[in-house]
Protein backbone atom coordinates (compact mmCIF):
# COMPACT_ATOMS: atom_id res chain seq x y z
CA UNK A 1 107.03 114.40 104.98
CA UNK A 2 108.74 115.89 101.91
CA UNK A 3 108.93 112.77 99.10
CA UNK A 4 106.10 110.75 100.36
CA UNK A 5 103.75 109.63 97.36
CA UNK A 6 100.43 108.59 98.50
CA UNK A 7 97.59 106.43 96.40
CA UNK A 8 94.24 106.97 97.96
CA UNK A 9 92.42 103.74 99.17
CA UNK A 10 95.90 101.36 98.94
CA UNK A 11 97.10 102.44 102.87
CA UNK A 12 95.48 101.08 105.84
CA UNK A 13 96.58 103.05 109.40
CA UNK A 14 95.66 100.13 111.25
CA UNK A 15 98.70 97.86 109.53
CA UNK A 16 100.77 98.10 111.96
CA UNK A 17 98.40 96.37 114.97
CA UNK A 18 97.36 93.71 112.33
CA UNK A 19 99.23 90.49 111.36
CA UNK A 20 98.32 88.47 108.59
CA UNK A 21 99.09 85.21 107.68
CA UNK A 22 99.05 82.73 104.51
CA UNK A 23 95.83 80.85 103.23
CA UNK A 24 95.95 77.71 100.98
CA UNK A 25 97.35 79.24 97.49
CA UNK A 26 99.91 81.83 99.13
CA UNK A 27 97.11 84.61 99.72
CA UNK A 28 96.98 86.36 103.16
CA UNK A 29 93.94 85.64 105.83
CA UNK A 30 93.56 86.34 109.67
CA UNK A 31 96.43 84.48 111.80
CA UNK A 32 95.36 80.94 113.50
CA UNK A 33 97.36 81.59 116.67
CA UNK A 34 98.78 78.10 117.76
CA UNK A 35 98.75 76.75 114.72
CA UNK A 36 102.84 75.53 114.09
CA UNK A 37 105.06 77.68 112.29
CA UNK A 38 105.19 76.67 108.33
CA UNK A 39 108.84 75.66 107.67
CA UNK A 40 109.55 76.17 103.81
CA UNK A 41 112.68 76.13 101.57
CA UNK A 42 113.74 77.79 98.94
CA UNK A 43 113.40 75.16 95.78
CA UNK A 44 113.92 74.99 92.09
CA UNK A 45 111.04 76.15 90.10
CA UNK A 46 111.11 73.32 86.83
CA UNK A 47 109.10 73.91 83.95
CA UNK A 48 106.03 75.49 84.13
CA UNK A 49 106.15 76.13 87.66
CA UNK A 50 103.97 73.15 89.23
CA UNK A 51 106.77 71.17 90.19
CA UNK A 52 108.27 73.37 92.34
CA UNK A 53 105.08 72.14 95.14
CA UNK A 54 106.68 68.48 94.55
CA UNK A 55 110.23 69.96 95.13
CA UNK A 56 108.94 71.14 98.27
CA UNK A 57 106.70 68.14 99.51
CA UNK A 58 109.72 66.00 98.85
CA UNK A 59 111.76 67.38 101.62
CA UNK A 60 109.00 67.50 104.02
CA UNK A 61 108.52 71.58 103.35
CA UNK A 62 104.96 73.17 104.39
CA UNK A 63 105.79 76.38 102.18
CA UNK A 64 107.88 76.99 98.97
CA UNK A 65 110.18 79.64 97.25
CA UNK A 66 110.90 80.26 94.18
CA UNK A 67 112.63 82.55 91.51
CA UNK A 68 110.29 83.74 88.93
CA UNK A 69 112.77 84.11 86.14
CA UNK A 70 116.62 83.20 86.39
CA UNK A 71 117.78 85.55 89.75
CA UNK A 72 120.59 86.93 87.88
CA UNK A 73 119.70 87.68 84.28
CA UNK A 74 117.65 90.18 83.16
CA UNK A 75 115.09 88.92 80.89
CA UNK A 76 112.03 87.58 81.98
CA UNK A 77 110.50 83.91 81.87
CA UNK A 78 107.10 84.26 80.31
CA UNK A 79 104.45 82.49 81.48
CA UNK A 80 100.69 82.41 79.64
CA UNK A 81 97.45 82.59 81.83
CA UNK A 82 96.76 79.27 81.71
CA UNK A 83 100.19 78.26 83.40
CA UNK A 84 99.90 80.56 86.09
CA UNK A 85 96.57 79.36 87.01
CA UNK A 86 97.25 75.63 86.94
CA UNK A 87 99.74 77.06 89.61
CA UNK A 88 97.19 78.65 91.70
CA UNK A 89 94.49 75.15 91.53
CA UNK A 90 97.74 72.76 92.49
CA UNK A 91 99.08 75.17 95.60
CA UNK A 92 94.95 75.01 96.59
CA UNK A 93 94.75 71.77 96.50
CA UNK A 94 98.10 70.44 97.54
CA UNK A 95 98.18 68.01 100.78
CA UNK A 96 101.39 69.05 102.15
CA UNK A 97 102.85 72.11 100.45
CA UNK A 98 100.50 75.25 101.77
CA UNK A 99 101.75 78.80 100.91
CA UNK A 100 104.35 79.99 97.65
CA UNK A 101 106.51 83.06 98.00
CA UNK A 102 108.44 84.26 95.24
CA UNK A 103 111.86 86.08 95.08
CA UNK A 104 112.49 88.88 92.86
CA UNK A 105 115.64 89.05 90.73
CA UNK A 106 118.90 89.55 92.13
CA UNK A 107 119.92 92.55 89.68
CA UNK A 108 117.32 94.55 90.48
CA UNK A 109 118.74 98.16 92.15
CA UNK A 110 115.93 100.13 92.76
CA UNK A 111 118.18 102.80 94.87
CA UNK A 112 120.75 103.12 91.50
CA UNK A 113 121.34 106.82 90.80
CA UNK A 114 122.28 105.43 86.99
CA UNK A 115 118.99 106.59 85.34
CA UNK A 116 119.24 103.30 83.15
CA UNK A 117 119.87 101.16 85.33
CA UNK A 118 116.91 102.08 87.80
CA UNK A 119 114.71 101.47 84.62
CA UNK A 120 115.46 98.24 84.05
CA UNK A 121 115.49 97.21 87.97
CA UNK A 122 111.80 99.06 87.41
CA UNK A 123 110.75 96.97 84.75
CA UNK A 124 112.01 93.89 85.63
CA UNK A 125 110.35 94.68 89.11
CA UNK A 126 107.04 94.55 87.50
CA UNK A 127 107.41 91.23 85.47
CA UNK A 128 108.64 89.70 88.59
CA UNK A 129 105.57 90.95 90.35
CA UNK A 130 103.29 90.46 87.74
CA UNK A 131 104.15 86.36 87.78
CA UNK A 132 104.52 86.04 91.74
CA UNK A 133 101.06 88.03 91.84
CA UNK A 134 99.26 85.37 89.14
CA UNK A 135 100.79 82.30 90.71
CA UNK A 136 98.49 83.70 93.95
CA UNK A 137 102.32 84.12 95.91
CA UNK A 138 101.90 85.20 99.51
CA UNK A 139 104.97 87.38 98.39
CA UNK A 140 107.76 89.02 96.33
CA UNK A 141 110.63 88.89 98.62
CA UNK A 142 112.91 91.74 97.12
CA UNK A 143 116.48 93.41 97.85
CA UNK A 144 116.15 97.38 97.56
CA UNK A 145 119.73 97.55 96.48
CA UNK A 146 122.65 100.09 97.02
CA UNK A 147 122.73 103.66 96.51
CA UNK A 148 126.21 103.66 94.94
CA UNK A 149 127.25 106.61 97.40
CA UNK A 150 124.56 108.96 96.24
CA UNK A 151 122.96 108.60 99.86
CA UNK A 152 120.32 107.21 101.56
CA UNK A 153 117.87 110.40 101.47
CA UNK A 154 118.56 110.67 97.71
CA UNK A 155 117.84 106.86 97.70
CA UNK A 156 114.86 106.81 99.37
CA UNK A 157 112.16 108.89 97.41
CA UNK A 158 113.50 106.76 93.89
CA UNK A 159 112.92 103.53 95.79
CA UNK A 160 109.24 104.69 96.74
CA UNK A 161 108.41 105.59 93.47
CA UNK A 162 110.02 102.47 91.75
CA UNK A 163 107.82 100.34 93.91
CA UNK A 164 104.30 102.04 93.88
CA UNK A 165 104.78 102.30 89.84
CA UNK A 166 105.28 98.66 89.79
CA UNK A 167 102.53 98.05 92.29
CA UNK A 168 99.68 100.39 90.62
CA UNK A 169 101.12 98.73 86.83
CA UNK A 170 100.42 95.06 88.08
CA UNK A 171 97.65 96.80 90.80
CA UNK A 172 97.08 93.39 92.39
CA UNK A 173 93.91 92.67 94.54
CA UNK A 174 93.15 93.97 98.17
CA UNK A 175 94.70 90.30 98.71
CA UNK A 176 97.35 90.15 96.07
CA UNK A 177 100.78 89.63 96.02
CA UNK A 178 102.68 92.12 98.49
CA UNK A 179 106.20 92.88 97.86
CA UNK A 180 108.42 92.07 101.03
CA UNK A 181 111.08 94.69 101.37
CA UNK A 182 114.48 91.85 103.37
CA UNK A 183 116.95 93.41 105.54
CA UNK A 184 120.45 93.72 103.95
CA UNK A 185 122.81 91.93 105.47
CA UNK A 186 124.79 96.42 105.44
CA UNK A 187 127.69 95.64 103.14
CA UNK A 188 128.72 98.74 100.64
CA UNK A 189 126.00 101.06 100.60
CA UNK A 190 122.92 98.92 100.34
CA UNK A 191 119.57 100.10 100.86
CA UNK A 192 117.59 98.23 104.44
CA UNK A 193 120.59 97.31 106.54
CA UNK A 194 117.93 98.35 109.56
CA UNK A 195 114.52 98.39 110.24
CA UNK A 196 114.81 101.86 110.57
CA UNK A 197 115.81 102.40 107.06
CA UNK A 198 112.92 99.69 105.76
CA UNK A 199 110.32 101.90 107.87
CA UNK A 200 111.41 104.89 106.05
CA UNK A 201 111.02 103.44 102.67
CA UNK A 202 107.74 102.14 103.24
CA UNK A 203 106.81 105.85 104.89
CA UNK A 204 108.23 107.68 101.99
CA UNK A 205 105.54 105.04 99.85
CA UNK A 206 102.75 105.96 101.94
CA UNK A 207 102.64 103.19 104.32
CA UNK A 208 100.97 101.51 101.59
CA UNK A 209 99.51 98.27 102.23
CA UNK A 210 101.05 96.36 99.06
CA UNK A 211 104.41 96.27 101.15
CA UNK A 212 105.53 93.87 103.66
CA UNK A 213 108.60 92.80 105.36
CA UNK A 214 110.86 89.72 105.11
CA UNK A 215 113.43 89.31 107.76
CA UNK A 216 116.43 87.42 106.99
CA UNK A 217 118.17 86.33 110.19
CA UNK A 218 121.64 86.02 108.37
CA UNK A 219 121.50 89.24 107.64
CA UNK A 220 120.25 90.59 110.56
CA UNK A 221 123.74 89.13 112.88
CA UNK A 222 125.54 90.08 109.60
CA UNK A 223 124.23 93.75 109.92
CA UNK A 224 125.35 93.89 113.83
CA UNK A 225 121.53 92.79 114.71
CA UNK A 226 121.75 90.79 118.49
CA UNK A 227 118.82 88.38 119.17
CA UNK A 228 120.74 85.36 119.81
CA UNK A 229 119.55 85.48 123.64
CA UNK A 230 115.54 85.60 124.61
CA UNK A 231 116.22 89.07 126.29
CA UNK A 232 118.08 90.09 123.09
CA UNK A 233 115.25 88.30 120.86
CA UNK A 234 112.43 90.44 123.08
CA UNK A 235 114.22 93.48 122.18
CA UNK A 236 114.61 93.22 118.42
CA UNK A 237 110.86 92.12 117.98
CA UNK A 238 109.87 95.52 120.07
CA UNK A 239 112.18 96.84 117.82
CA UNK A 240 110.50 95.80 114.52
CA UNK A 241 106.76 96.32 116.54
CA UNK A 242 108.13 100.14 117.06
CA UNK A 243 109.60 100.53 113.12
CA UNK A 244 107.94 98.30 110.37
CA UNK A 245 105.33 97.12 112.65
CA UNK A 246 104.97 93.79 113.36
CA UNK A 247 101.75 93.50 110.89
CA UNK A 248 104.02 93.68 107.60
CA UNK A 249 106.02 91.17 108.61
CA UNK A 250 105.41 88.06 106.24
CA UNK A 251 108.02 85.77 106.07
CA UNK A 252 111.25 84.80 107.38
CA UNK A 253 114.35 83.76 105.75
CA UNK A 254 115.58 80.98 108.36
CA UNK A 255 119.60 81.12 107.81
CA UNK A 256 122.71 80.45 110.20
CA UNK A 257 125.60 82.66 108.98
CA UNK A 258 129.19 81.53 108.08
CA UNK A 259 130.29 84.98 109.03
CA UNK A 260 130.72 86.65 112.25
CA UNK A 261 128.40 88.74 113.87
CA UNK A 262 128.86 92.09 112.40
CA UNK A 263 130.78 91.36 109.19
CA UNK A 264 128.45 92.90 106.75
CA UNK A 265 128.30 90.18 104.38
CA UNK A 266 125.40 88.06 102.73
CA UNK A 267 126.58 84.16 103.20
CA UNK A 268 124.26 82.15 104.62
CA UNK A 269 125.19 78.84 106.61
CA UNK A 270 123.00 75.40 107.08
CA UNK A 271 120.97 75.86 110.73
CA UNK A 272 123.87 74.91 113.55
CA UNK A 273 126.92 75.02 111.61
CA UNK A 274 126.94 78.85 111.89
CA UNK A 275 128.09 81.33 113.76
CA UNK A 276 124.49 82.24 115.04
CA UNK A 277 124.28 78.85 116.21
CA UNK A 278 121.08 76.40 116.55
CA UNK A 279 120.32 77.98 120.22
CA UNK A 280 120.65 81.70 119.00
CA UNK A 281 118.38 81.28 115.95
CA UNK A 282 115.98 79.42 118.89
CA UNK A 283 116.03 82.34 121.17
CA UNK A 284 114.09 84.62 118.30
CA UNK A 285 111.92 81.78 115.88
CA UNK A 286 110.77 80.80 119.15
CA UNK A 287 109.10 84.30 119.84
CA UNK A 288 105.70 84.28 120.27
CA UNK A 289 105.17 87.32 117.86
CA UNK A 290 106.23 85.13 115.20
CA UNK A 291 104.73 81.72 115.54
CA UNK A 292 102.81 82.13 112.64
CA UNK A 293 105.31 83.80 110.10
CA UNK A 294 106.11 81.21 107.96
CA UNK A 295 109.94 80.74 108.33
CA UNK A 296 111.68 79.80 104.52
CA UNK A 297 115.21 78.04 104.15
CA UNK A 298 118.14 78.96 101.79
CA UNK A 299 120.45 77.22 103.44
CA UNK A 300 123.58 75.09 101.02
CA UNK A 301 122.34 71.78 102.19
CA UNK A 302 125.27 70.04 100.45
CA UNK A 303 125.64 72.29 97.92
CA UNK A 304 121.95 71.95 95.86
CA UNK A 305 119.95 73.80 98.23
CA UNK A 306 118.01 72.74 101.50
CA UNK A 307 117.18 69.11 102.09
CA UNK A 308 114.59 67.15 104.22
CA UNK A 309 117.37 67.26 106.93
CA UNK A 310 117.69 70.90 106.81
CA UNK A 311 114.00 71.14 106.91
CA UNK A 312 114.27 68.74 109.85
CA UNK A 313 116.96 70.88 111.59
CA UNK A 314 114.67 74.11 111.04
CA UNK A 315 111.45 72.41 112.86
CA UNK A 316 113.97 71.28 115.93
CA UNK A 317 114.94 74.77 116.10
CA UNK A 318 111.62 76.36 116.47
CA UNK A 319 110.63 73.52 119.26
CA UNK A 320 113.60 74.08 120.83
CA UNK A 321 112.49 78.05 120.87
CA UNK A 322 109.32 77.63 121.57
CA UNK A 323 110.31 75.68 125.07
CA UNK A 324 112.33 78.25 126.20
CA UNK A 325 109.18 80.41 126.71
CA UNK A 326 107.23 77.54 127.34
């Protein structure tokens, strides 16, 4: 395939028939199958990262997210050695709170055809990547971006690049910090509005082993996605099994929508107020494909985030899937 850029040693062919999961400290292992899906919440970091695990523990969350720097400004928080690893000991040896993801920057356009501007998204790539990657994250959830009408195929090699130069410049361990390529929720010309379009970044990257998956289920019924009935559910995770494979699949952003089905836009809704709807977001977290994905909340809550009744609401949910198939 013309564009591809491979790194010898960082691909594995057998990625797609393998699915990893999280180990104390955020780091990937071998799934436990029947071990209960982690439910996790997007949270506020505080200062020096540690308190972000109490953030989490105080609303009942198994698994955190966090921003790494402010998600829409462009400079980078630094953080010294030291701060990053009394990040790593408190995830390992926190009661409650057991696996970290990260989020990468919201400005970051690594499909831009503005020469400039796909630098910056490059560099600031890497800083996010570098900090997710020493906090011991289980992942770097990241939004390609839009191709500003150049098109996708133009797109495509530029975003390949962008990501194995950040990879090979922070070269984390065999098992480092991955970055998670979401699904766009398909408004304008944004990059990943399928899983089609994911599988052919990661392809034109080398099926490198570095990059996983995060599926968003907002943006999925945004995007014109169905899987809001078990039959429908089936379908999309042969779907994903048949593009991305179901082995780079990492996390999932757990989201009702406040938009209809279709509309193209990112706004996310607290679980059963939606338009997806408590018994459609069932029908897929109840899958048996994902029951160890850990599933992460950014719902509003009231307005500050998600709250021990949101992370209530998400655990009723995945019962409520689970015995549907049971």
């Amino acid at each position: 395939m013309a564009g591809v850029v491979r790194r010898p040693g960082r691909t594995s062919p057998a990625v797609r028939d393998t699915v990893p999961s999280v180990r104390p400290g955020g780091r990937r292992r071998a799934r436990c199958y029947g071990a209960p899906m982690l439910i996790g919440a997007h949270v506020r970091a505080g200062k020096g990262l540690v308190p972000a695990l109490e953030h989490g523990a105080e609303i009942g969350a198994d698994a955190v997210q966090i921003f790494t720097q402010s998600p829409r400004m462009w400079k980078p928080s630094q953080y010294g050695g030291e701060i990053l690893a009394a990040y790593r000991a408190a995830q390992a040896a926190h009661p409650s709170v057991r696996a970290t993801f990260c989020h990468a920057t919201y400005l970051i356009n690594l499909a831009s055809p503005d020469p400039d501007l796909a630098a910056k998204s490059r560099a600031c790539l890497t800083a996010n990547l570098a900090t997710a990657d020493g906090m011991g994250a289980g992942g770097l959830v990241l939004h390609i971006g839009s191709h500003r009408g150049s098109g996708l195929a133009a797109a495509v090699p530029a975003v390949a690049e962008a990501l194995l130069s950040s990879l090979d410049e922070v070269d984390p361990p065999e098992d480092g910090c991955p970055v998670l390529l979401e699904n766009a929720a398909g408004a304008g010309d944004t990059v990943g509005r399928s899983f089609e379009e994911l599988a052919e970044v990661i392809e034109a990257a080398g099926d490198d082993e570095r990059l996983g998956v995060c599926l968003d289920t907002q943006h999925l019924w945004a995007s014109g996605v169905p899987f809001a009935t078990v039959a429908e559910a089936d379908a999309l995770i042969a779907r994903i099994g048949s593009t991305v494979g179901l082995g780079r699949l990492r996390c999932l952003h757990l989201n009702d929508s406040k938009v209809a089905f279709g509309a193209n836009r990112d706004r996310h809704e607290n679980l059963g107020d939606g338009t997806i709807g408590s018994d459609g977001l069932a029908a897929l977290v109840g899958h048996p494909a994902l029951a160890d994905v850990p599933a992460l909340l950014e719902v509003p809550g009231a307005g500050d985030g998600p709250r021990a009744e949101d992370v209530a609401a998400a655990r009723a949910v995945v019962a409520a899937g689970v015995a549907l198939r049971a």
